[in-house]
PDB file of N, CA and C in Angstrom:
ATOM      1  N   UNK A   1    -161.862 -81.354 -45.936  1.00  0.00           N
ATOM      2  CA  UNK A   1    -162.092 -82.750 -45.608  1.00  0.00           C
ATOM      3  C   UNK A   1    -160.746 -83.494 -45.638  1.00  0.00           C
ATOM      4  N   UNK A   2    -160.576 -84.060 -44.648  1.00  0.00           N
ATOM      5  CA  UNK A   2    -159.039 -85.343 -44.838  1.00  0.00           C
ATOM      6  C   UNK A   2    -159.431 -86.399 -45.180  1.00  0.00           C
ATOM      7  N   UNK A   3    -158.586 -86.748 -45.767  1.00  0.00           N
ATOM      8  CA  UNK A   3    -158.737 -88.658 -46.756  1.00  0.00           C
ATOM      9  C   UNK A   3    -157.859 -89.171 -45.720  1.00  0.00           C
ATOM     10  N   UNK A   4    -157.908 -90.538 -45.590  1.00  0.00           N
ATOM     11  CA  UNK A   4    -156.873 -91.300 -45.309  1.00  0.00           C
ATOM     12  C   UNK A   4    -156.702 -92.256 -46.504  1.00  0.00           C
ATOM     13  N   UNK A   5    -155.533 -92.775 -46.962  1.00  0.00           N
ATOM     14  CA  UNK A   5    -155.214 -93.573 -47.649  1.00  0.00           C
ATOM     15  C   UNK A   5    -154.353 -94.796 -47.310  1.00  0.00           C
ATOM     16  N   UNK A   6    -154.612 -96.272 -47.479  1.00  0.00           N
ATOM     17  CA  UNK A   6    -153.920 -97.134 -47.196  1.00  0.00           C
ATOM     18  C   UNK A   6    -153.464 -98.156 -48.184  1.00  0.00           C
ATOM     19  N   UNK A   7    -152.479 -98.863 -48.346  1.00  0.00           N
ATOM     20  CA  UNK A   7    -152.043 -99.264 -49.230  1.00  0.00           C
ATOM     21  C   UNK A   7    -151.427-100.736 -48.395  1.00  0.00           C
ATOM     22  N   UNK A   8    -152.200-101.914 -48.811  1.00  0.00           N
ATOM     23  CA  UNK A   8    -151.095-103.040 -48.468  1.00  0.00           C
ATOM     24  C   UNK A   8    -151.394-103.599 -49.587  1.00  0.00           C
ATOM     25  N   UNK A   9    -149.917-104.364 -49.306  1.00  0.00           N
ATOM     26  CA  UNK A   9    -149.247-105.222 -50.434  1.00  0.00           C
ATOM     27  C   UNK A   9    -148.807-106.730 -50.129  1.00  0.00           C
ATOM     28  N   UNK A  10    -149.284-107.688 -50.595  1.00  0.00           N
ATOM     29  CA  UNK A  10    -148.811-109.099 -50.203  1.00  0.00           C
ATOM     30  C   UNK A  10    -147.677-109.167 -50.960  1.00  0.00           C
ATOM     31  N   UNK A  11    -146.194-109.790 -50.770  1.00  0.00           N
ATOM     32  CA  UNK A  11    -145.407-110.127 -51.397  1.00  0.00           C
ATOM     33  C   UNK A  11    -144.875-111.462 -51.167  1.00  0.00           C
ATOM     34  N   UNK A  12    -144.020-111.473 -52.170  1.00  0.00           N
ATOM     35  CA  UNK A  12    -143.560-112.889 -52.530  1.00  0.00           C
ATOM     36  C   UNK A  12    -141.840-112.755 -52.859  1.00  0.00           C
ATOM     37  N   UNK A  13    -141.405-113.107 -51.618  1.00  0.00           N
ATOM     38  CA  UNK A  13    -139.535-113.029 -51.758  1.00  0.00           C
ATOM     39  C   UNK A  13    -138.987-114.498 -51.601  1.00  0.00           C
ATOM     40  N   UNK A  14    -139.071-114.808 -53.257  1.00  0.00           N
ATOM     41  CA  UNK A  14    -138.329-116.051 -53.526  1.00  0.00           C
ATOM     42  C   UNK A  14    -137.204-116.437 -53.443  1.00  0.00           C
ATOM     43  N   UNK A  15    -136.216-115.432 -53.147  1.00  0.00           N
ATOM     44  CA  UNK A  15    -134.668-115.530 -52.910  1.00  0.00           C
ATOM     45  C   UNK A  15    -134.368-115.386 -51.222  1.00  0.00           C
ATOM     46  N   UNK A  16    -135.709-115.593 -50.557  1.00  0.00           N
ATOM     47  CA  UNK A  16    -134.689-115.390 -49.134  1.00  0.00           C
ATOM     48  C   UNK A  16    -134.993-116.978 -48.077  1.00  0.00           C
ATOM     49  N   UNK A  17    -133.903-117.459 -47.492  1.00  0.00           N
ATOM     50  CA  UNK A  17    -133.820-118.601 -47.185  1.00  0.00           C
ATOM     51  C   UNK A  17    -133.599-118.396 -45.714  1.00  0.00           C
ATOM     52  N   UNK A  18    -133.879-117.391 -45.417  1.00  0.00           N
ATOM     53  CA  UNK A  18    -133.914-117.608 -43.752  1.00  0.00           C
ATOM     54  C   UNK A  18    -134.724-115.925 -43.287  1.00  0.00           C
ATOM     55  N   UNK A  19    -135.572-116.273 -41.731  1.00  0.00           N
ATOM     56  CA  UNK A  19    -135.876-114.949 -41.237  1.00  0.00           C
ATOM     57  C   UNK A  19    -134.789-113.481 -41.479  1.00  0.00           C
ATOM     58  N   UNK A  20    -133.517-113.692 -40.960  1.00  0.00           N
ATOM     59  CA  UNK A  20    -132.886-112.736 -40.890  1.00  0.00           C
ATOM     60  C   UNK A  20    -132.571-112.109 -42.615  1.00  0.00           C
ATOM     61  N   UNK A  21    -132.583-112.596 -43.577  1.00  0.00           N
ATOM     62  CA  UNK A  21    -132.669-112.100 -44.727  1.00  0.00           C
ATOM     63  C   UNK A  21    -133.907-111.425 -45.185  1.00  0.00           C
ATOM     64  N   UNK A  22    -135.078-112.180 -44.758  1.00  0.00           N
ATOM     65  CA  UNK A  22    -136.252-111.448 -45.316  1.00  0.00           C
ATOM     66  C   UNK A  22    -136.719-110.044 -44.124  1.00  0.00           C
ATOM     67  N   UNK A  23    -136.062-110.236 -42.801  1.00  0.00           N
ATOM     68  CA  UNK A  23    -136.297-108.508 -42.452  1.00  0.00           C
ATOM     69  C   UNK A  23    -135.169-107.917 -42.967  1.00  0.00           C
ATOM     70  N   UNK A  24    -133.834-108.225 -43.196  1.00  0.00           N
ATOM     71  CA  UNK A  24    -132.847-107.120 -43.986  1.00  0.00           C
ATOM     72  C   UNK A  24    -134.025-106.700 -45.226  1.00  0.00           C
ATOM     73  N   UNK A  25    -134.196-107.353 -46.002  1.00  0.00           N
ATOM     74  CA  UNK A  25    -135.097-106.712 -47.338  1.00  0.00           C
ATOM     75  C   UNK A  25    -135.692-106.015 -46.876  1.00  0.00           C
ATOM     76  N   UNK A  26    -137.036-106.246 -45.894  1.00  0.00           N
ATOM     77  CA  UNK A  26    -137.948-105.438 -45.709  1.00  0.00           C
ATOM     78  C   UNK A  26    -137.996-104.089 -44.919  1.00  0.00           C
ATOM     79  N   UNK A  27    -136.233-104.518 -43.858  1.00  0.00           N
ATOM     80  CA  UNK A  27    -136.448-103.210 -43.125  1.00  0.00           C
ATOM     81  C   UNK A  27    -135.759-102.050 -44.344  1.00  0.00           C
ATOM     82  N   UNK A  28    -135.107-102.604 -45.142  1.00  0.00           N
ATOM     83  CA  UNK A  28    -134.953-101.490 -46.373  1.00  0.00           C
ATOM     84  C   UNK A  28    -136.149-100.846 -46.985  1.00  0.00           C
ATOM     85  N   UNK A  29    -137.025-101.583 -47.560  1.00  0.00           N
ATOM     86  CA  UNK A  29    -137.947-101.114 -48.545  1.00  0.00           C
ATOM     87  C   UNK A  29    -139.133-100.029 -47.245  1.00  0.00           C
ATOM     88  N   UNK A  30    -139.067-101.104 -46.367  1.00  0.00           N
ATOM     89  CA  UNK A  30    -140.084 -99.170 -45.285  1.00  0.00           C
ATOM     90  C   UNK A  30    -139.307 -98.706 -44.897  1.00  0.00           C
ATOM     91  N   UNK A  31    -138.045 -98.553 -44.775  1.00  0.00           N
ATOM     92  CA  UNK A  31    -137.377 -97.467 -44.331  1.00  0.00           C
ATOM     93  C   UNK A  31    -137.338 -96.584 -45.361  1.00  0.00           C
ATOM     94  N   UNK A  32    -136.861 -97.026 -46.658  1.00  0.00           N
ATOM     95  CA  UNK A  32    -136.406 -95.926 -47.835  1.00  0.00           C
ATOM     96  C   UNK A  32    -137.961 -95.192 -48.452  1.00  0.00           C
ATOM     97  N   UNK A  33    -139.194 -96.289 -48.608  1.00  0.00           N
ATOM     98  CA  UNK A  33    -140.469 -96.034 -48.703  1.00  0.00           C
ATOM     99  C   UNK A  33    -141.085 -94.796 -47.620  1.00  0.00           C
ATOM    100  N   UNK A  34    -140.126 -94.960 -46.423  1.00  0.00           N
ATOM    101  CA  UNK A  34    -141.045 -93.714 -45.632  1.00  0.00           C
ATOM    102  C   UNK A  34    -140.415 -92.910 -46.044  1.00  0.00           C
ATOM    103  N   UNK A  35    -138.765 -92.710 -46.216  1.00  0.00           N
ATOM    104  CA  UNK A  35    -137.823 -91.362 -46.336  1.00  0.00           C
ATOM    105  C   UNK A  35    -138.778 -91.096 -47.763  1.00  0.00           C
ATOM    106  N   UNK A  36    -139.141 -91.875 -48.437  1.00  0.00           N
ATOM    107  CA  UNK A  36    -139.261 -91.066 -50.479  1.00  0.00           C
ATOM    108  C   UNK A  36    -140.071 -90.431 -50.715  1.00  0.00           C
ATOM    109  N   UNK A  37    -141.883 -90.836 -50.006  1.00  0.00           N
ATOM    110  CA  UNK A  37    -142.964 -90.820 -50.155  1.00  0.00           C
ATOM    111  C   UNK A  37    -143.104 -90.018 -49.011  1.00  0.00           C
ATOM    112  N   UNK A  38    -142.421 -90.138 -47.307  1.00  0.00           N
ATOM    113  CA  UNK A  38    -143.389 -89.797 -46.070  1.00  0.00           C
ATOM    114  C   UNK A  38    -144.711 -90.010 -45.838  1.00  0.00           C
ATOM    115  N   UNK A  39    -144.810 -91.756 -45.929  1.00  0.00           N
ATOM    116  CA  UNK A  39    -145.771 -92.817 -45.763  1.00  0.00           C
ATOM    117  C   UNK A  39    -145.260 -93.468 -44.300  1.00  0.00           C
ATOM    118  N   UNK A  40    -146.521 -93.670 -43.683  1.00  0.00           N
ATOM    119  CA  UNK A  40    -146.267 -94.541 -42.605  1.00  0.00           C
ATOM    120  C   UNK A  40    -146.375 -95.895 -42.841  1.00  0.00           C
ATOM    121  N   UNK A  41    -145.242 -96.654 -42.924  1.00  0.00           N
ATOM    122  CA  UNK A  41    -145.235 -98.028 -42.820  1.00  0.00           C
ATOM    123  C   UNK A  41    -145.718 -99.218 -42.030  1.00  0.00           C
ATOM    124  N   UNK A  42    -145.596-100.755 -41.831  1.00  0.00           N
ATOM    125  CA  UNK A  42    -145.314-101.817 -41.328  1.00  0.00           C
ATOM    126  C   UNK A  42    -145.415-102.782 -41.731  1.00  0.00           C
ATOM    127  N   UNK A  43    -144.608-104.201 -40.983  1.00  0.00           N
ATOM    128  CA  UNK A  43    -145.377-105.505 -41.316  1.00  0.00           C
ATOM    129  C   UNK A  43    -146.342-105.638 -41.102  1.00  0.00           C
ATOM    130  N   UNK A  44    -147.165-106.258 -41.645  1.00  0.00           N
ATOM    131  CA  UNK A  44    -148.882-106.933 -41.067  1.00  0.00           C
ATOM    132  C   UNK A  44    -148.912-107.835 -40.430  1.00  0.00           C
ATOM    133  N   UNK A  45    -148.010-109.049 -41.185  1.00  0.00           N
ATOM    134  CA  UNK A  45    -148.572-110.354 -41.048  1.00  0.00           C
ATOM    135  C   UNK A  45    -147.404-111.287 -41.940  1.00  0.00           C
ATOM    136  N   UNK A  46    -147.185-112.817 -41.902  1.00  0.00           N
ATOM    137  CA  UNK A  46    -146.508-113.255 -41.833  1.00  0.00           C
ATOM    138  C   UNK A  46    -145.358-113.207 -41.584  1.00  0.00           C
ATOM    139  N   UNK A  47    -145.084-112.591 -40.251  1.00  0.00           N
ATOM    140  CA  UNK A  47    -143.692-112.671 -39.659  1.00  0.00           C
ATOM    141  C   UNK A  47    -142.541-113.519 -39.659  1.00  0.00           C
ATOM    142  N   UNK A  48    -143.158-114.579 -39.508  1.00  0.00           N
ATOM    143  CA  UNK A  48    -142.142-115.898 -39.287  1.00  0.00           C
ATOM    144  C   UNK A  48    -142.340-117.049 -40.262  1.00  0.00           C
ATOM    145  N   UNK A  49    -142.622-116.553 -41.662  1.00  0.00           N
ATOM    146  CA  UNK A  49    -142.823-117.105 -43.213  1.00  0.00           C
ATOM    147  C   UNK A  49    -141.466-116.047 -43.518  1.00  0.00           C
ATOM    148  N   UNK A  50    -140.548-117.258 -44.231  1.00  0.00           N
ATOM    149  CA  UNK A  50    -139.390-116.834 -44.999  1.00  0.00           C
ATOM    150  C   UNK A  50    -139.780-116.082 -46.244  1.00  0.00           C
ATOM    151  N   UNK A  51    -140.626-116.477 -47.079  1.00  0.00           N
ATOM    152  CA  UNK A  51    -140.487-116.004 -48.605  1.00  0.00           C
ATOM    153  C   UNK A  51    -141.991-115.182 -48.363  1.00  0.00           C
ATOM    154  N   UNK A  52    -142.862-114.954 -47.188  1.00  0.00           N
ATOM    155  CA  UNK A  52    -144.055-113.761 -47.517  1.00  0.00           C
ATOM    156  C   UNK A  52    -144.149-113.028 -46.932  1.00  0.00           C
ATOM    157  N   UNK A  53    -144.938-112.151 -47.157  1.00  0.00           N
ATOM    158  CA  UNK A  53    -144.792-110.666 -46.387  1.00  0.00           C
ATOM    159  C   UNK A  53    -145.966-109.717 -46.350  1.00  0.00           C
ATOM    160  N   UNK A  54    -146.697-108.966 -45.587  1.00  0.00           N
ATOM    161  CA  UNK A  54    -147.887-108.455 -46.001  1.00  0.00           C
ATOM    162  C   UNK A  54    -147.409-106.972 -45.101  1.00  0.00           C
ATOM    163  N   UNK A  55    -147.131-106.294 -46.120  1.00  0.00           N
ATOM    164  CA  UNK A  55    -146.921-104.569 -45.884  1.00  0.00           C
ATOM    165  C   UNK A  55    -148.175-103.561 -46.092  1.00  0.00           C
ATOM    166  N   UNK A  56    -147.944-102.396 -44.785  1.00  0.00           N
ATOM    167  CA  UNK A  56    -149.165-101.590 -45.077  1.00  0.00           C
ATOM    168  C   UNK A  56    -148.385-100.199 -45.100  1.00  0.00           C
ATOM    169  N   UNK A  57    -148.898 -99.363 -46.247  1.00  0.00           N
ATOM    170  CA  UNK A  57    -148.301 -98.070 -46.072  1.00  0.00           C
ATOM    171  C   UNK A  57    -149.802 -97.190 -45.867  1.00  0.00           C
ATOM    172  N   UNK A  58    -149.492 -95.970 -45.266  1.00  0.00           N
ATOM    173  CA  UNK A  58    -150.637 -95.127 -44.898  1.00  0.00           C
ATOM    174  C   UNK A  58    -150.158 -93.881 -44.947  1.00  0.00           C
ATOM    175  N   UNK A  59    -151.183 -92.621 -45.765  1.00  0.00           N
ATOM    176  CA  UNK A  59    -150.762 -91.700 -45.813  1.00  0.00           C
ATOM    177  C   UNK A  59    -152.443 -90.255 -45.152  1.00  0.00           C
ATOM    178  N   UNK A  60    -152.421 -88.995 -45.439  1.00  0.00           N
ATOM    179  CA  UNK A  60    -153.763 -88.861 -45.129  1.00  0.00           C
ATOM    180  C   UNK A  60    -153.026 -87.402 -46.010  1.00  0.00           C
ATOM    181  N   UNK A  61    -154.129 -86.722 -46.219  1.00  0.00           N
ATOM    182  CA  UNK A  61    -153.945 -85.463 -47.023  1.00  0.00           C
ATOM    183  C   UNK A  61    -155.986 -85.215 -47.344  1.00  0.00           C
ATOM    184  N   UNK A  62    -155.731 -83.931 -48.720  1.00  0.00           N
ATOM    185  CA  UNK A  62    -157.221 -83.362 -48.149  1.00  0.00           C
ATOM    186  C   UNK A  62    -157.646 -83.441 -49.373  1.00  0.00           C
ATOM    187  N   UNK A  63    -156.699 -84.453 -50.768  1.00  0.00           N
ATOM    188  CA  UNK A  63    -156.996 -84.735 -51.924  1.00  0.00           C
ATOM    189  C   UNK A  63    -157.529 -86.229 -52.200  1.00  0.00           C
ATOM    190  N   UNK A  64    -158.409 -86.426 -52.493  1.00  0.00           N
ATOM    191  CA  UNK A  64    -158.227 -88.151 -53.264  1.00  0.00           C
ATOM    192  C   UNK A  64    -157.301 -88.402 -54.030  1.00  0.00           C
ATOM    193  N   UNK A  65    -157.078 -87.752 -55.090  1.00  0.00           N
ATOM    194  CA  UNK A  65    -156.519 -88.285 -56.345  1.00  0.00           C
ATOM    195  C   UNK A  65    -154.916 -87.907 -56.037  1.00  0.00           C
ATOM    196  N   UNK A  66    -154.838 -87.001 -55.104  1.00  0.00           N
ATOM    197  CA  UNK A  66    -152.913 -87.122 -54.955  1.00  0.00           C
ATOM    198  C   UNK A  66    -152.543 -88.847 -53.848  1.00  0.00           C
ATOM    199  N   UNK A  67    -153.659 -88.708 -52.858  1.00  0.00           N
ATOM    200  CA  UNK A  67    -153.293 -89.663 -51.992  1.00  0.00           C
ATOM    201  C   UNK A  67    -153.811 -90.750 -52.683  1.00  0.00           C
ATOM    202  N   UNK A  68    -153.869 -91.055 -53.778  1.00  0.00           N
ATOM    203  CA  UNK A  68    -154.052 -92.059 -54.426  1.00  0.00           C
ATOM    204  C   UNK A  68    -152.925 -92.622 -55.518  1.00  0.00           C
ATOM    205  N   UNK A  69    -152.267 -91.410 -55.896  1.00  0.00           N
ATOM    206  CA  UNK A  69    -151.594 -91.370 -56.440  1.00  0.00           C
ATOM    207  C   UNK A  69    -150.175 -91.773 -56.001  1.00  0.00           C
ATOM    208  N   UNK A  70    -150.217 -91.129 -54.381  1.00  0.00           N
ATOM    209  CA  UNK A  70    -149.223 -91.101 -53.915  1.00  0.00           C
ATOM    210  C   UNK A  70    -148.636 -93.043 -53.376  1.00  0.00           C
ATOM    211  N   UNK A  71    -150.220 -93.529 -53.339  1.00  0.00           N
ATOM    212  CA  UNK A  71    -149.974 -95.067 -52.720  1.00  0.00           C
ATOM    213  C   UNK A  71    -149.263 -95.197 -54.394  1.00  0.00           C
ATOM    214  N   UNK A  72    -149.739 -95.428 -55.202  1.00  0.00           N
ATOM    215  CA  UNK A  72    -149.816 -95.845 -56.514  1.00  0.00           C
ATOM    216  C   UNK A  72    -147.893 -95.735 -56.471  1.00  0.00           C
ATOM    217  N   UNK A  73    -147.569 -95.011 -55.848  1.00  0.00           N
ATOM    218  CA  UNK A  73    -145.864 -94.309 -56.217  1.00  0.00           C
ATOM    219  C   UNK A  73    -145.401 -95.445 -55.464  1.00  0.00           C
ATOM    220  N   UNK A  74    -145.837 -95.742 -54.040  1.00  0.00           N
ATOM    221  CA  UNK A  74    -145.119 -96.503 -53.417  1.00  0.00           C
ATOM    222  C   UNK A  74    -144.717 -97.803 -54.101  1.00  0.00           C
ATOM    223  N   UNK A  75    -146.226 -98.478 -54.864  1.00  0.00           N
ATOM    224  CA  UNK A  75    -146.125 -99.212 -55.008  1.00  0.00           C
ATOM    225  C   UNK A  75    -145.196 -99.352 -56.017  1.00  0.00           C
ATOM    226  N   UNK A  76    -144.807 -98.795 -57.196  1.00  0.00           N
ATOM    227  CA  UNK A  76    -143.874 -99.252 -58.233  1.00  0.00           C
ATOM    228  C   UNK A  76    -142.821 -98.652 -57.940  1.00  0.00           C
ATOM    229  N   UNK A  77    -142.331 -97.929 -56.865  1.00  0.00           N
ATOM    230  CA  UNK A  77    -140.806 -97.450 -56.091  1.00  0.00           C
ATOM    231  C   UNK A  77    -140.673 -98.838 -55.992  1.00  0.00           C
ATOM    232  N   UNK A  78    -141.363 -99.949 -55.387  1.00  0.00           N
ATOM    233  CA  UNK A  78    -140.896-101.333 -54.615  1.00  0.00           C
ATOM    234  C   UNK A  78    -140.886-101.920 -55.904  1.00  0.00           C
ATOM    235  N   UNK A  79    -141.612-101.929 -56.690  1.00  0.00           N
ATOM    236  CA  UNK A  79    -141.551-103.118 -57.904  1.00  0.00           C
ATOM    237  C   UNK A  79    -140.250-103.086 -58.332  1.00  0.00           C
ATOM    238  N   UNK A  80    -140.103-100.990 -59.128  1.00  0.00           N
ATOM    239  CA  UNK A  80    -138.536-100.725 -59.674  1.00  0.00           C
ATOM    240  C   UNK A  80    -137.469-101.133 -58.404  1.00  0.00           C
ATOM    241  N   UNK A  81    -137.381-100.992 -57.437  1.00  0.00           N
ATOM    242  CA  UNK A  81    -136.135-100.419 -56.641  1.00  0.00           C
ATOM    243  C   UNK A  81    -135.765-102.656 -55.756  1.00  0.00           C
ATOM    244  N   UNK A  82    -136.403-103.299 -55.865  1.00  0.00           N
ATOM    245  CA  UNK A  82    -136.812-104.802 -55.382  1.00  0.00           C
ATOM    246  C   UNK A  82    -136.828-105.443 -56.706  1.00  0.00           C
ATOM    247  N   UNK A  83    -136.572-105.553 -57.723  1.00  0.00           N
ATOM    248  CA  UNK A  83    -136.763-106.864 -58.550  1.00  0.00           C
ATOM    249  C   UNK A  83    -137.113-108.367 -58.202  1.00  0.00           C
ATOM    250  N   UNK A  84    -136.301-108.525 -57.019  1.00  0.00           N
ATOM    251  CA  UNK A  84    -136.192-109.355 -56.703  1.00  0.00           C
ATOM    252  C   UNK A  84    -137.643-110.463 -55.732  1.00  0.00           C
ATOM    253  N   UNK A  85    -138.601-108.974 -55.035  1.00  0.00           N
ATOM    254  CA  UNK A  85    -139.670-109.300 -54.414  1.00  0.00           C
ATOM    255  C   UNK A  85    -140.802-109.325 -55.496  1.00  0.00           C
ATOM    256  N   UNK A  86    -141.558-109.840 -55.303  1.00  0.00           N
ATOM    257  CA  UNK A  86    -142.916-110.312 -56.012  1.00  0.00           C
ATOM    258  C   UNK A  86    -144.192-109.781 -55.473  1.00  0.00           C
ATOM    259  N   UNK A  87    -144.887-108.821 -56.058  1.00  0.00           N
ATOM    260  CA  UNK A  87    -145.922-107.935 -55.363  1.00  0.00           C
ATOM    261  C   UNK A  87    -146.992-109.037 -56.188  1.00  0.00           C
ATOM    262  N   UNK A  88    -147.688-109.628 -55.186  1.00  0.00           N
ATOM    263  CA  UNK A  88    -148.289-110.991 -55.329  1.00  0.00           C
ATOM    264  C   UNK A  88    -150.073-110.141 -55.328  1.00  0.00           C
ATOM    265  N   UNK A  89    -150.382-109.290 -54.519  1.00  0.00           N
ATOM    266  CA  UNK A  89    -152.046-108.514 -54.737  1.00  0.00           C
ATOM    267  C   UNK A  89    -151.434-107.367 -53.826  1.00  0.00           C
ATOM    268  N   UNK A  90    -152.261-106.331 -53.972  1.00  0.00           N
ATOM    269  CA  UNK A  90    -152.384-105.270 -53.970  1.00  0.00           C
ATOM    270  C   UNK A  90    -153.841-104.790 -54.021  1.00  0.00           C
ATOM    271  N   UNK A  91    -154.186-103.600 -52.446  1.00  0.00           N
ATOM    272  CA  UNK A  91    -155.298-103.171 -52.419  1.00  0.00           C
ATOM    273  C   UNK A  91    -154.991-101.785 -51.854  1.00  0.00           C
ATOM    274  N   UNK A  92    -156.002-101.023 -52.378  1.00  0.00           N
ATOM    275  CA  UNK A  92    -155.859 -99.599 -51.890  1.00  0.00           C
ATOM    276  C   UNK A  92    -157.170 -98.993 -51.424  1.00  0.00           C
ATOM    277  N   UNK A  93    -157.060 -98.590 -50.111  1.00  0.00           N
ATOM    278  CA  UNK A  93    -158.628 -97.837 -49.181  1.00  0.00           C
ATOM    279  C   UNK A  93    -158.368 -96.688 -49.215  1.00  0.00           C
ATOM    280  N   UNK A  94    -159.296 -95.866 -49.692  1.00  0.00           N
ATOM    281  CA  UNK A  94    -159.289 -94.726 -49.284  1.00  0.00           C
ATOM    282  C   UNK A  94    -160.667 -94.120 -48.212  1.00  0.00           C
ATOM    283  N   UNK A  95    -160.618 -93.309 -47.294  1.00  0.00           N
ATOM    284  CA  UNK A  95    -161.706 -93.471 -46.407  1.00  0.00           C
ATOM    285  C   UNK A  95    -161.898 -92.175 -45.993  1.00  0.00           C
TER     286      UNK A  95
END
């Protein structure tokens, strides 16, 4: 059986004062998030909001509890490796 697993994250980047700063952040965190994990990334949603952000990572495998595990990684890679962003809610589907 294959799982799919999805993982978005609303954030909150209080230090960035213009568009072009808040995609430098973000094109870091899914770029390095796909190289660490080999999660498929993107933005969702608030594109053109300076300080928010709504990221989806997606993975699929034939375990629950690894691809659960594995969102679970993404998420505190960004908490540790971002200080600076604010993981504001967090939801995880598995299907």
């Amino acid at each position: 059986m294959i799982i799919s697993g999805c993982l978005i994250l609303k954030l909150y980047l209080p230090e960035c004062h213009s568009l072009k700063q808040k995609r430098s952040i973000l094109k870091s965190i899914l770029l390095k998030t796909r190289n660490q994990y080999n999660v498929a990334s993107a933005e969702l949603d608030f594109q053109d909001v300076w300080q928010s952000a709504l990221l989806g990572f997606s993975t699929i495998g034939s375990d629950a509890v690894i691809i659960r595990n594995a969102l679970h990684a993404v998420e505190a890679y960004i908490e540790s490796n971002w200080p600076d962003v604010q993981i504001l809610d967090t939801q995880i589907d598995l299907l």
